[in-house]
C-alpha atoms as a PDB file:
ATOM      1  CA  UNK A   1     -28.681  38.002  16.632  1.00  0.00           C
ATOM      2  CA  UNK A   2     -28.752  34.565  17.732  1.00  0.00           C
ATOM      3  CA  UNK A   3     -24.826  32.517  17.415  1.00  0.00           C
ATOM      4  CA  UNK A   4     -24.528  30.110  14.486  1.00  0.00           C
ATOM      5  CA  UNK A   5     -24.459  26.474  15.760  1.00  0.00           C
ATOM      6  CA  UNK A   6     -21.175  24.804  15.936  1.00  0.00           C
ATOM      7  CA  UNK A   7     -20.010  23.176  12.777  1.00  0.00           C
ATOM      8  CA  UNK A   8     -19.734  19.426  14.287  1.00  0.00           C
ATOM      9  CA  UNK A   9     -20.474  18.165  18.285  1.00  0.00           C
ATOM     10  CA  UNK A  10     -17.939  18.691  20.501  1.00  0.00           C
ATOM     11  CA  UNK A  11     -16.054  15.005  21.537  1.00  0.00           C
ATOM     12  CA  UNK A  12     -16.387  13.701  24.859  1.00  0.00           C
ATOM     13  CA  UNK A  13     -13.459  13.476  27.078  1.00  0.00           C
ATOM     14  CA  UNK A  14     -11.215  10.567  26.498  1.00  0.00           C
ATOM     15  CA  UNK A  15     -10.936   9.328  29.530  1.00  0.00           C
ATOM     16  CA  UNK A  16     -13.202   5.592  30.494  1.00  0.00           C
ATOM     17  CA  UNK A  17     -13.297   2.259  30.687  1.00  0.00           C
ATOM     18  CA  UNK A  18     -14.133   0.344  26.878  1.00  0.00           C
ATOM     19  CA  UNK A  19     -14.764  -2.721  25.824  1.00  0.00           C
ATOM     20  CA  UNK A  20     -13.577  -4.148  22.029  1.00  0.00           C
ATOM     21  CA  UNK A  21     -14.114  -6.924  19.835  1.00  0.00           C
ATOM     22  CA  UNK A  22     -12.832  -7.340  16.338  1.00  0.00           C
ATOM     23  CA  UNK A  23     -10.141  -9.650  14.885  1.00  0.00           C
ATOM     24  CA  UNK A  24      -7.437  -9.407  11.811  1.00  0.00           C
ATOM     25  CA  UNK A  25      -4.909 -11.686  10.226  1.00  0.00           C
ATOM     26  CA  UNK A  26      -1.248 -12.579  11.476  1.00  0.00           C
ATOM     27  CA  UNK A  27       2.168 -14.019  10.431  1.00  0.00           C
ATOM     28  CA  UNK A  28       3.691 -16.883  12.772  1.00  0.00           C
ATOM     29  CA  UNK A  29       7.573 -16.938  11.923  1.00  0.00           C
ATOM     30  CA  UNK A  30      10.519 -19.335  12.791  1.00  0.00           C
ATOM     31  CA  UNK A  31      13.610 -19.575  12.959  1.00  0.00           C
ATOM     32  CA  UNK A  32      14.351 -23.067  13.051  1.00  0.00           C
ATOM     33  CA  UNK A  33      18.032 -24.438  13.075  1.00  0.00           C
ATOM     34  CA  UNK A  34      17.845 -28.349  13.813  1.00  0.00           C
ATOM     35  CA  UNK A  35      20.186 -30.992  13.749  1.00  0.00           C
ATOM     36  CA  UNK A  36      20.502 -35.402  13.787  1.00  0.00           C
ATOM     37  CA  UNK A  37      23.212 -37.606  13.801  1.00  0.00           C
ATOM     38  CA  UNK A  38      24.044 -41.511  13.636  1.00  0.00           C
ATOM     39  CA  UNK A  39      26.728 -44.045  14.279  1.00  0.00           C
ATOM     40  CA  UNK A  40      26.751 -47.073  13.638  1.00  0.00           C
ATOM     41  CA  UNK A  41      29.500 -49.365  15.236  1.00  0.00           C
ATOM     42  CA  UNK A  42      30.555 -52.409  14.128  1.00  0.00           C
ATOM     43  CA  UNK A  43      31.291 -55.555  15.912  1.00  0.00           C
ATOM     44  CA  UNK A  44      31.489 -59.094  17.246  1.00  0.00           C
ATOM     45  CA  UNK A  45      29.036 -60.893  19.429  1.00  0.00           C
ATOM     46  CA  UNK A  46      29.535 -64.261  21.145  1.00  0.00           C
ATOM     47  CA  UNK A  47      27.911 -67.525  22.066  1.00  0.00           C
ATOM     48  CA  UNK A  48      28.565 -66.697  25.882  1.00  0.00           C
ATOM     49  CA  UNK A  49      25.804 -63.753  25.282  1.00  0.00           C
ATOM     50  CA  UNK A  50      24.261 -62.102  28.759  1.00  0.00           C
ATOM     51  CA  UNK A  51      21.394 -59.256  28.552  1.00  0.00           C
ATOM     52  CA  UNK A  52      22.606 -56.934  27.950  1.00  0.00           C
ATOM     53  CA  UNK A  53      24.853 -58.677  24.834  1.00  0.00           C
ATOM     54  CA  UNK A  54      28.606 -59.347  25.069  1.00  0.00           C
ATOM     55  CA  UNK A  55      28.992 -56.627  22.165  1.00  0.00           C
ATOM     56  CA  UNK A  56      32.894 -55.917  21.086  1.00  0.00           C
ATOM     57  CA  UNK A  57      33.685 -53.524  18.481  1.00  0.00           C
ATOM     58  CA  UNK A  58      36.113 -54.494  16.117  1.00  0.00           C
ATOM     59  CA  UNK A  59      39.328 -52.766  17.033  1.00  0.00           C
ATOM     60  CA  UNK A  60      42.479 -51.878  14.984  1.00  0.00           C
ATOM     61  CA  UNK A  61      43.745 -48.543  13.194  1.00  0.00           C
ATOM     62  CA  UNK A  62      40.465 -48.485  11.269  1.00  0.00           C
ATOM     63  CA  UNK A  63      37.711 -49.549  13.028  1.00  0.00           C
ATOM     64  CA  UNK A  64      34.649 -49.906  10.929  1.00  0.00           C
ATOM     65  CA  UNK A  65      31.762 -47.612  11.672  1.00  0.00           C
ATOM     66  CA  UNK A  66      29.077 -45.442   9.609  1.00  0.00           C
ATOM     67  CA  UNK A  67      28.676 -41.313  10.906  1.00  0.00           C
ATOM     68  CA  UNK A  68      26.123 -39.530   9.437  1.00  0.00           C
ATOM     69  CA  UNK A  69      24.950 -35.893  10.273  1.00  0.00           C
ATOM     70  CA  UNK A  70      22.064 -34.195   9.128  1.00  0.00           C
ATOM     71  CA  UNK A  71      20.920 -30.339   9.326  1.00  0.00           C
ATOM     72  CA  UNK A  72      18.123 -28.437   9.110  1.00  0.00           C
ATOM     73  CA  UNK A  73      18.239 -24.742   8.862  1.00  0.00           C
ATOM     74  CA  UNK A  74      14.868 -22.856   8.160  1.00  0.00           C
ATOM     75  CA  UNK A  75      15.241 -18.754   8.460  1.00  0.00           C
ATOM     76  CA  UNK A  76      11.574 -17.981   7.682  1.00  0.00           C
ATOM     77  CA  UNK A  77       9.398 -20.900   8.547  1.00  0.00           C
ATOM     78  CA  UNK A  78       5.855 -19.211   8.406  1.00  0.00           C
ATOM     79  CA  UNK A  79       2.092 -19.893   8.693  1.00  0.00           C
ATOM     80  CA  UNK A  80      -0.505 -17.337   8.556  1.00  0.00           C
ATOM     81  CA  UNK A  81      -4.355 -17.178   9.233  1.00  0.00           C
ATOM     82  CA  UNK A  82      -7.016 -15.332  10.808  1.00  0.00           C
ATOM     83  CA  UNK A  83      -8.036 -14.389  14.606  1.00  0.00           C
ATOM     84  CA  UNK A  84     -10.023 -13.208  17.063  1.00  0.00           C
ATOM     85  CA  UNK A  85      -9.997 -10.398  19.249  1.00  0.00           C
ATOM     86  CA  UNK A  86     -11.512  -8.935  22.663  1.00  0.00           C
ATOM     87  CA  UNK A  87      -9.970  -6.082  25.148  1.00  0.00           C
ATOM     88  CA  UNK A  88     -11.002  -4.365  27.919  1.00  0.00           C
ATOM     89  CA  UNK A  89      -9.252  -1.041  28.560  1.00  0.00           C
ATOM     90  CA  UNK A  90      -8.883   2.213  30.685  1.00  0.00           C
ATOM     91  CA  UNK A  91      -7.709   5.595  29.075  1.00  0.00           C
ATOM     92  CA  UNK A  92      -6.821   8.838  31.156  1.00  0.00           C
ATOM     93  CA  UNK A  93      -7.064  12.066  28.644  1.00  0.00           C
ATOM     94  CA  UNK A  94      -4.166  14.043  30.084  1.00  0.00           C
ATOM     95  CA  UNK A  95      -3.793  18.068  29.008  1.00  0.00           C
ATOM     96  CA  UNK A  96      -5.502  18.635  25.960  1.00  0.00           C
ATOM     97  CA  UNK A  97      -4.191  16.588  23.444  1.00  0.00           C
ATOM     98  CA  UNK A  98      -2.374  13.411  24.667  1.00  0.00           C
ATOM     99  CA  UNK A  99      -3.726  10.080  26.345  1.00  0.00           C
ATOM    100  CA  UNK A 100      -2.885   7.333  28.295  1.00  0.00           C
ATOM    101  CA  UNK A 101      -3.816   3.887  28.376  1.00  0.00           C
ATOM    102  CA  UNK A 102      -3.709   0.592  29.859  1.00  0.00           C
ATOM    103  CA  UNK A 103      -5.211  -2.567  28.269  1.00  0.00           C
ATOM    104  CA  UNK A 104      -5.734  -6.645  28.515  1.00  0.00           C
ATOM    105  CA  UNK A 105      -6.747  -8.400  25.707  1.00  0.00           C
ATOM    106  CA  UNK A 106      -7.020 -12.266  24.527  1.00  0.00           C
ATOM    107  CA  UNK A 107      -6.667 -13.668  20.905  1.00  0.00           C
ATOM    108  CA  UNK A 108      -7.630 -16.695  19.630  1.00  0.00           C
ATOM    109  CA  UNK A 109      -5.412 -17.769  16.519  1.00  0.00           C
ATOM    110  CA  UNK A 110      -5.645 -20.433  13.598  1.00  0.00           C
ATOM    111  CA  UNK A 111      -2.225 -20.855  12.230  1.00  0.00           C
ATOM    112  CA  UNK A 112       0.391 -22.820  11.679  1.00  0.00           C
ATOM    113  CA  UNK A 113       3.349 -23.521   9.611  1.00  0.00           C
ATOM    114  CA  UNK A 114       5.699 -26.247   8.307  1.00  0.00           C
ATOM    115  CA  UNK A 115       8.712 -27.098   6.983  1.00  0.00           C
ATOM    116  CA  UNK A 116       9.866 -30.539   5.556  1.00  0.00           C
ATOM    117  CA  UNK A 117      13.534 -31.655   4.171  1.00  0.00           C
ATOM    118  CA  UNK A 118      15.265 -34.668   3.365  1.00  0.00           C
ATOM    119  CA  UNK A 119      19.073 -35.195   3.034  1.00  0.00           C
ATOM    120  CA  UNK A 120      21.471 -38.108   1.969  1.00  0.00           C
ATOM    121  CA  UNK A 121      24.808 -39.106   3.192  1.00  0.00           C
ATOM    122  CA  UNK A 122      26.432 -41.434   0.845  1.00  0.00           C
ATOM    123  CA  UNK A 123      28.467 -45.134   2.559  1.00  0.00           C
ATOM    124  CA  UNK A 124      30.290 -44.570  -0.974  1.00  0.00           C
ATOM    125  CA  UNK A 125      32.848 -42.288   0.482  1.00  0.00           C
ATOM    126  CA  UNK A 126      33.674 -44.275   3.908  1.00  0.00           C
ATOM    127  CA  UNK A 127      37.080 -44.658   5.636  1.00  0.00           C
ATOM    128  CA  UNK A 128      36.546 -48.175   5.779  1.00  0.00           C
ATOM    129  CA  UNK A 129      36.655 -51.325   3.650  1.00  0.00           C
ATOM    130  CA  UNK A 130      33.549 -53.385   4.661  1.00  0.00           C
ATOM    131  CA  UNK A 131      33.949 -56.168   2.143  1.00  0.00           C
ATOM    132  CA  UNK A 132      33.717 -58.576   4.926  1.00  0.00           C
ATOM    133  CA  UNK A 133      30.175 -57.243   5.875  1.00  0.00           C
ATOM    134  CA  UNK A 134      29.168 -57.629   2.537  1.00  0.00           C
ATOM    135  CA  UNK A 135      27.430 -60.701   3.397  1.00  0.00           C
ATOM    136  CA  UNK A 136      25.464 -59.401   5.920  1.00  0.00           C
ATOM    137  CA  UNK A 137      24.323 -55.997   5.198  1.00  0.00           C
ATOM    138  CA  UNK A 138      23.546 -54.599   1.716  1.00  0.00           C
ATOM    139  CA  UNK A 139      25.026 -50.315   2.419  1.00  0.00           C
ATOM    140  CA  UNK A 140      22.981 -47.907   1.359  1.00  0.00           C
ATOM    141  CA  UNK A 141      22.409 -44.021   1.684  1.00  0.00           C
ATOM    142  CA  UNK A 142      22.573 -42.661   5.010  1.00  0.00           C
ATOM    143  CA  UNK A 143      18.702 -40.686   4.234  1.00  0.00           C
ATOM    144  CA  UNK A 144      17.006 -38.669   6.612  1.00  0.00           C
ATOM    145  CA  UNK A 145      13.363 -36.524   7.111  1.00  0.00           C
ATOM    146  CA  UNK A 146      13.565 -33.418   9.351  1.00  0.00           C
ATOM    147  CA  UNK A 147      10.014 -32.217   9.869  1.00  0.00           C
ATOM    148  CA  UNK A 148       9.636 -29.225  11.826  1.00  0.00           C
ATOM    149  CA  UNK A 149       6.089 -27.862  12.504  1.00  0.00           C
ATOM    150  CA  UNK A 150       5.004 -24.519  14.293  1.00  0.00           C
ATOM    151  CA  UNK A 151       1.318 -23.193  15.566  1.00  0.00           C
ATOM    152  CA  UNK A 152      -0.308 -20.608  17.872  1.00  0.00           C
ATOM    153  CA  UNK A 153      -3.965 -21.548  19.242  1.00  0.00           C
ATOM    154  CA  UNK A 154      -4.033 -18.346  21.941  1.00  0.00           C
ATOM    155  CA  UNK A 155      -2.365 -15.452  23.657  1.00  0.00           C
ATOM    156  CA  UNK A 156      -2.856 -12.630  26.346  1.00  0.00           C
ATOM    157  CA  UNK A 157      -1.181  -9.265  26.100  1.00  0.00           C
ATOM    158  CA  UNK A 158      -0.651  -7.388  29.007  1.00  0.00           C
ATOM    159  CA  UNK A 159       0.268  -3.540  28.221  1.00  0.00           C
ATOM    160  CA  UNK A 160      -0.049   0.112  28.043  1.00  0.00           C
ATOM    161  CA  UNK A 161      -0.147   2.945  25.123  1.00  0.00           C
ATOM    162  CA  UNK A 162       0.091   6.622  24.697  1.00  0.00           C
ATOM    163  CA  UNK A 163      -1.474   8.953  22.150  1.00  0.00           C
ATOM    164  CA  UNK A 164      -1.600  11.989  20.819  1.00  0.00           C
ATOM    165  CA  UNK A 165      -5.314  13.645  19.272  1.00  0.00           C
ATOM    166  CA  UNK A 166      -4.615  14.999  16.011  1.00  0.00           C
ATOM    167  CA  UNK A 167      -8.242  15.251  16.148  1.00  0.00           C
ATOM    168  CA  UNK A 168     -10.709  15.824  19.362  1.00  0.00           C
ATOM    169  CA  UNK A 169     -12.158  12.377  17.705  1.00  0.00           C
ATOM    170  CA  UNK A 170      -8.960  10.731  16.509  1.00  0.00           C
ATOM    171  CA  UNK A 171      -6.509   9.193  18.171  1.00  0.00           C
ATOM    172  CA  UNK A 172      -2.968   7.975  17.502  1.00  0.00           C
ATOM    173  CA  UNK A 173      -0.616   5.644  19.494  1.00  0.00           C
ATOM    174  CA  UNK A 174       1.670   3.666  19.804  1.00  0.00           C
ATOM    175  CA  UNK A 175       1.814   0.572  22.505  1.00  0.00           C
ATOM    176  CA  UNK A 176       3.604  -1.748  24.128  1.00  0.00           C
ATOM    177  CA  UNK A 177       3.385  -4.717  26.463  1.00  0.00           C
ATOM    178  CA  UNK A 178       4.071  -8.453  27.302  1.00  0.00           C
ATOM    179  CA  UNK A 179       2.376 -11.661  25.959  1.00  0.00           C
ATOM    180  CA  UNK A 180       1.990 -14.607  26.873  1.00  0.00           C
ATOM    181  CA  UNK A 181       1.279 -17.281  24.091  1.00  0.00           C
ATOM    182  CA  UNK A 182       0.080 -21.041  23.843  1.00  0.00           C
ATOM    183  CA  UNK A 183       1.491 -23.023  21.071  1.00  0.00           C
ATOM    184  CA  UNK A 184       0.128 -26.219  18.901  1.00  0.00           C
ATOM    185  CA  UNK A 185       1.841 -28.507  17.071  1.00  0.00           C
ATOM    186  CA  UNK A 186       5.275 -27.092  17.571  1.00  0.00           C
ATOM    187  CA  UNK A 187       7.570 -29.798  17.055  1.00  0.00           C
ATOM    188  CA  UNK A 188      10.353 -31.754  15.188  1.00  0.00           C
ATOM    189  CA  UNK A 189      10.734 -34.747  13.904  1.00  0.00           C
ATOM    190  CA  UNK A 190      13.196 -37.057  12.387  1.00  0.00           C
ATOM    191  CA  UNK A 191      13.219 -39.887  10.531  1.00  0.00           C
ATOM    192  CA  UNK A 192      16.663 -41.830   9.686  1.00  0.00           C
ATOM    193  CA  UNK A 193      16.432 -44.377   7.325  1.00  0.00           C
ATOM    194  CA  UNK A 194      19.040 -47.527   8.072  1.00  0.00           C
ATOM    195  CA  UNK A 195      22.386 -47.088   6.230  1.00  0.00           C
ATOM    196  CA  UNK A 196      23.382 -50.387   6.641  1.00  0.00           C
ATOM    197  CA  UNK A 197      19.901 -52.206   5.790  1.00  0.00           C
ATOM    198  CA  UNK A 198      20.635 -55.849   7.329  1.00  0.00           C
ATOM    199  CA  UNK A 199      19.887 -58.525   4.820  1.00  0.00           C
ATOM    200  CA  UNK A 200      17.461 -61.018   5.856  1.00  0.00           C
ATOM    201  CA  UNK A 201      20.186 -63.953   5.426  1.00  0.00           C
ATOM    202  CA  UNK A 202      22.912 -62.102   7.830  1.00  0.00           C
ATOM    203  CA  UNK A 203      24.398 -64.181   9.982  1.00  0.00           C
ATOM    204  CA  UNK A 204      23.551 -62.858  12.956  1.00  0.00           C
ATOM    205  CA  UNK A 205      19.282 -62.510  12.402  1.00  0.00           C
ATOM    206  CA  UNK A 206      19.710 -58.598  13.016  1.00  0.00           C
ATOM    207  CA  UNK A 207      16.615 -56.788  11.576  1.00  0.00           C
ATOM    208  CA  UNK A 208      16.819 -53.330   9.870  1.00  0.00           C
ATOM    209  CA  UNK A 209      16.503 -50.297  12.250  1.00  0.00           C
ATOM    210  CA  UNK A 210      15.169 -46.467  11.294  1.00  0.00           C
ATOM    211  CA  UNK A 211      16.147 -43.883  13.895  1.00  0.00           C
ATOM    212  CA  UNK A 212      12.454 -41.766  14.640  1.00  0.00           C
ATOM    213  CA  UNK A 213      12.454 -38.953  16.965  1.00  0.00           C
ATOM    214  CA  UNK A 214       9.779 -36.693  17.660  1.00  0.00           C
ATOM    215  CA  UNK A 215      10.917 -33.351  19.976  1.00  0.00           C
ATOM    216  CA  UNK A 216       7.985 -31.748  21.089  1.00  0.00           C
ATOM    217  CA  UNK A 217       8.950 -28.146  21.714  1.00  0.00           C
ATOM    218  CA  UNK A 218       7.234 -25.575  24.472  1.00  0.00           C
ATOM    219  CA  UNK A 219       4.032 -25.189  24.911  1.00  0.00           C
ATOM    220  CA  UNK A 220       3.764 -21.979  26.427  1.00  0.00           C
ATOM    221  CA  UNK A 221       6.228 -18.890  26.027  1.00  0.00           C
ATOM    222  CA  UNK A 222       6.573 -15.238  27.035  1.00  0.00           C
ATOM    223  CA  UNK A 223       7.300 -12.074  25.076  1.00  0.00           C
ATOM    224  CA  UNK A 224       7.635  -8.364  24.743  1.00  0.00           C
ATOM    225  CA  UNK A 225       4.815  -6.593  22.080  1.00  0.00           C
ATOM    226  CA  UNK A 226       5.089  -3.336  20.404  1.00  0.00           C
ATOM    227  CA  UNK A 227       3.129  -1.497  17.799  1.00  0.00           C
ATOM    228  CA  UNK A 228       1.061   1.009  16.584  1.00  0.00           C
ATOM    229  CA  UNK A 229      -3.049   2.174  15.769  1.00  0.00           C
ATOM    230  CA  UNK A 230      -5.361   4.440  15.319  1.00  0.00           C
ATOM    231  CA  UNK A 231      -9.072   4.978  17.268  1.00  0.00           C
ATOM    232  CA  UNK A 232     -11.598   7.324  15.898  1.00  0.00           C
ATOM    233  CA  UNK A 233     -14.765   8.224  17.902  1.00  0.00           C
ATOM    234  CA  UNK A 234     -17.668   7.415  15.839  1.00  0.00           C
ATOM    235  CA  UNK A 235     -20.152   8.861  18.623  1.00  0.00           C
ATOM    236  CA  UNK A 236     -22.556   7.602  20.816  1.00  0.00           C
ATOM    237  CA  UNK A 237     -19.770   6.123  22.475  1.00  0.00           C
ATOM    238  CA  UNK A 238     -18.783   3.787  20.157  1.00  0.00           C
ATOM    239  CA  UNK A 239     -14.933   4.035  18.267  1.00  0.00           C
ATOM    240  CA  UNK A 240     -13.163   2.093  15.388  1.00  0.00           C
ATOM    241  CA  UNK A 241      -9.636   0.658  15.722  1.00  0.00           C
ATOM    242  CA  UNK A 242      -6.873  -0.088  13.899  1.00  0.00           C
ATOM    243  CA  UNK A 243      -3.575  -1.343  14.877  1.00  0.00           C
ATOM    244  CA  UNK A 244      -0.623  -3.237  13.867  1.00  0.00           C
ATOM    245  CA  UNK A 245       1.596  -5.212  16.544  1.00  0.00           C
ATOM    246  CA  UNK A 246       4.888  -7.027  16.530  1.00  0.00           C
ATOM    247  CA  UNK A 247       5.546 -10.034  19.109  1.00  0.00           C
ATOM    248  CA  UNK A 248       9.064 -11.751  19.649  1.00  0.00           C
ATOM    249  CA  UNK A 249       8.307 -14.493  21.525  1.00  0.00           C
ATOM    250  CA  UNK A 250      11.523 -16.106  23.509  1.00  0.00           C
ATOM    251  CA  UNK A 251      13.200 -18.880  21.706  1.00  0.00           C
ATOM    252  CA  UNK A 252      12.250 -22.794  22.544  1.00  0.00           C
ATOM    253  CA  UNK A 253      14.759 -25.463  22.484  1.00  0.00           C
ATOM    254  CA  UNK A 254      14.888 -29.188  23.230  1.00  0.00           C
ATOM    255  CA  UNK A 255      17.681 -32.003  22.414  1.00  0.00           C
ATOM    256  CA  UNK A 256      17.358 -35.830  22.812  1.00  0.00           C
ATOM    257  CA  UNK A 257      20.066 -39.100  22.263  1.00  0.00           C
ATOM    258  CA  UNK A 258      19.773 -42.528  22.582  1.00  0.00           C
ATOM    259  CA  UNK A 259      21.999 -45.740  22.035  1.00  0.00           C
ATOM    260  CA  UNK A 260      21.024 -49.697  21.547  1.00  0.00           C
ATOM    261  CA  UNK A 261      23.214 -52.335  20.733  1.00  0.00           C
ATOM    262  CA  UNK A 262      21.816 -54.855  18.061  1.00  0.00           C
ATOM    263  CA  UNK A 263      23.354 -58.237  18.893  1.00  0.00           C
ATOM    264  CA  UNK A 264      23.177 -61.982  18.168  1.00  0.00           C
ATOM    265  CA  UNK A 265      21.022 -64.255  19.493  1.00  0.00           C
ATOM    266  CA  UNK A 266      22.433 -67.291  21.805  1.00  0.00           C
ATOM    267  CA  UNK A 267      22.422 -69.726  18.849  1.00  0.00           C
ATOM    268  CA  UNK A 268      23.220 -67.011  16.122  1.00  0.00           C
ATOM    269  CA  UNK A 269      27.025 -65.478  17.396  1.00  0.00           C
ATOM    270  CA  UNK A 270      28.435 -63.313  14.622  1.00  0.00           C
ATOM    271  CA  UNK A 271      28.227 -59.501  13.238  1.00  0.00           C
ATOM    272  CA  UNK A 272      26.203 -56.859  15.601  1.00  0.00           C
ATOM    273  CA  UNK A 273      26.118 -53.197  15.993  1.00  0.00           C
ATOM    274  CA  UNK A 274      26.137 -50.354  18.326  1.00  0.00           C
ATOM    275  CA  UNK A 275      23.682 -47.521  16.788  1.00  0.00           C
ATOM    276  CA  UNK A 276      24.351 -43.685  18.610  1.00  0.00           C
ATOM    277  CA  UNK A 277      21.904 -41.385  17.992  1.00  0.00           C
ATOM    278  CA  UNK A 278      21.162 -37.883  18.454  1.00  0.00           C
ATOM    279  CA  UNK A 279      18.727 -34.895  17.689  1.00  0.00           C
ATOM    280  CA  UNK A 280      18.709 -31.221  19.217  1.00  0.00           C
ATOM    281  CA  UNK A 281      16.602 -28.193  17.900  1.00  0.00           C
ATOM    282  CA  UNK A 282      15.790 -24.512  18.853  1.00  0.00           C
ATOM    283  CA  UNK A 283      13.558 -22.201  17.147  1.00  0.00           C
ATOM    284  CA  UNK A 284      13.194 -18.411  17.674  1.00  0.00           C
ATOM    285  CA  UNK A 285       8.874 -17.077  17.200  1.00  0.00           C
ATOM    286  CA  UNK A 286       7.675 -13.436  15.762  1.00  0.00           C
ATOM    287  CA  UNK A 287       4.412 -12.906  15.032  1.00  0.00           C
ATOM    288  CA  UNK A 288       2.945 -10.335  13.419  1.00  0.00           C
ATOM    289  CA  UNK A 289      -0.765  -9.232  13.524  1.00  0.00           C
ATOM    290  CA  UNK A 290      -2.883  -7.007  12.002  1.00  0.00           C
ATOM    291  CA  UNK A 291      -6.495  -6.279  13.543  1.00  0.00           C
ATOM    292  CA  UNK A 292      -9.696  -4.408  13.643  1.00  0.00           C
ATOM    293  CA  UNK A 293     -11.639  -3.453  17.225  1.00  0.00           C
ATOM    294  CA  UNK A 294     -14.764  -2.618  17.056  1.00  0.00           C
ATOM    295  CA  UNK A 295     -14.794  -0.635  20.728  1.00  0.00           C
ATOM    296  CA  UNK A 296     -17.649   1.151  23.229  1.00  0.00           C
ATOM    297  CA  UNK A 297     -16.226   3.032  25.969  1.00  0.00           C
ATOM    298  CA  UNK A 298     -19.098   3.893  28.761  1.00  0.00           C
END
């Protein structure tokens, strides 16, 4: 009597180099905590004036002066989209039922977030009394535009996995690895609108003045990668994947100041300013991806 075929074709050994391509769709998320601050300092300017101006504050137990502070705090700053995928890979099939991997593979991303607040501080409330400036600035609220912006345009993951067969043709893992990741637009901005809005008959010709920063952040940062998939054999050499991952990316910061005096002209002595200025920023990255390979090991 002859023996009955097998039921299904045994599954080559696991061990080979592959090749993948495939792509999925991921989550970009920040943590974004940025700040800005003004002052504006009040003063005298003179006749006598040299470059840079002969600028004295006005002294006493209550000098005059405008602070402002602004914040912006964004826990979940996110921007989603699609990407692509390709991998090359080596697997050793080790005992019967377990194998282990390394990998390289490159993503190409389109996503990008952003986050956009404004804020008011109000000259109402001041220390001060600035009736005497009255005739040269008209006070107004101390507003401000914090624009933060986030984007990914590539990466390269570096890593390794390890599996277990719960199937001779299916395989799962879980991985790990490091990344490295190029960023787009990633930046913060700020916009400060002039509390004290010179009038355009103040004594002194000074001209109103917005406070504009723009921070741009990293371009490049490194990170650890985890996660998780599954890889059936389809035959012929050819296997589906499936596989979600989880990137922390190491945080990016950047900070920035700056201070101008706005003073008389020669034949215009009277009111002037010091302005102080200030911006800082630091954002934390995750990103989150879920993908399809489409793999042929030879």
């Amino acid at each position: 009597m002859q023996p009955l075929p097998p039921l299904s074709a045994p599954v080559d050994s696991w061990t080979g180099a592959s090749l993948a391509v495939g792509g999925g769709i991921g989550i970009l998320t920040a943590n974004v905590r940025g700040n800005a601050s003004q002052t504006d300092t009040f003063g005298d300017c003179f006749e006598d004036v040299q470059d840079p101006c002969d600028f004295v504050p006005f002294d006493g137990d209550d000098p005059i002066f405008i602070s402002q502070f602004h914040q912006l705090n964004v826990n979940d700053l996110d921007g989603d989209g699609i990407f692509g995928t390709i991998q090359a890979a080596y697997d050793w099939q080790v005992a019967s039922q377990w194998v282990l991997g390394v990998f390289i593979d490159a993503d190409l991303y389109d996503i990008n977030g952003r986050a956009r607040q404004t804020s008011s501080v109000a000259t109402s409330g001041l220390s001060f009394d600035a009736t005497d400036l009255n005739d040269d600035f008209a006070f107004t609220l101390g507003n401000a535009t914090l624009d933060a912006q986030i984007g990914i345009d590539w990466s390269l993951t570096l890593g390794g996995r390890f599996g277990w067969l719960a199937r001779p043709d299916t395989l799962l893992y879980v991985l790990g690895g490091w990344t490295h990741a190029e960023l787009q637009n990633t930046r913060f901005m700020v916009n400060i609108t002039d509390p004290a809005a010179p009038l355009a008959t103040n004594s002194a010709g000074l001209l109103p003045i917005d406070t504009q920063y723009l921070l741009n952040l990293a371009n490049e940062l490194d990170g650890a990668t985890v996660g998780a998939g599954t890889e059936v054999r389809l035959g012929g050499g050819w296997s589906l994947k499936g596989e979600y991952r989880f990137t922390w990316l190491d945080g990016t910061a950047r900070s920035i100041s700056g201070s101008q005096v706005q003073c008389c002209t020669d034949d215009q002595p009277g009111i002037a300013r010091q302005i102080d200025d200030a911006a800082s920023v630091k954002m934390d990255l995750e990103l989150h991806t879920v993908r399809g390979m489409l793999a042929y090991r030879f």
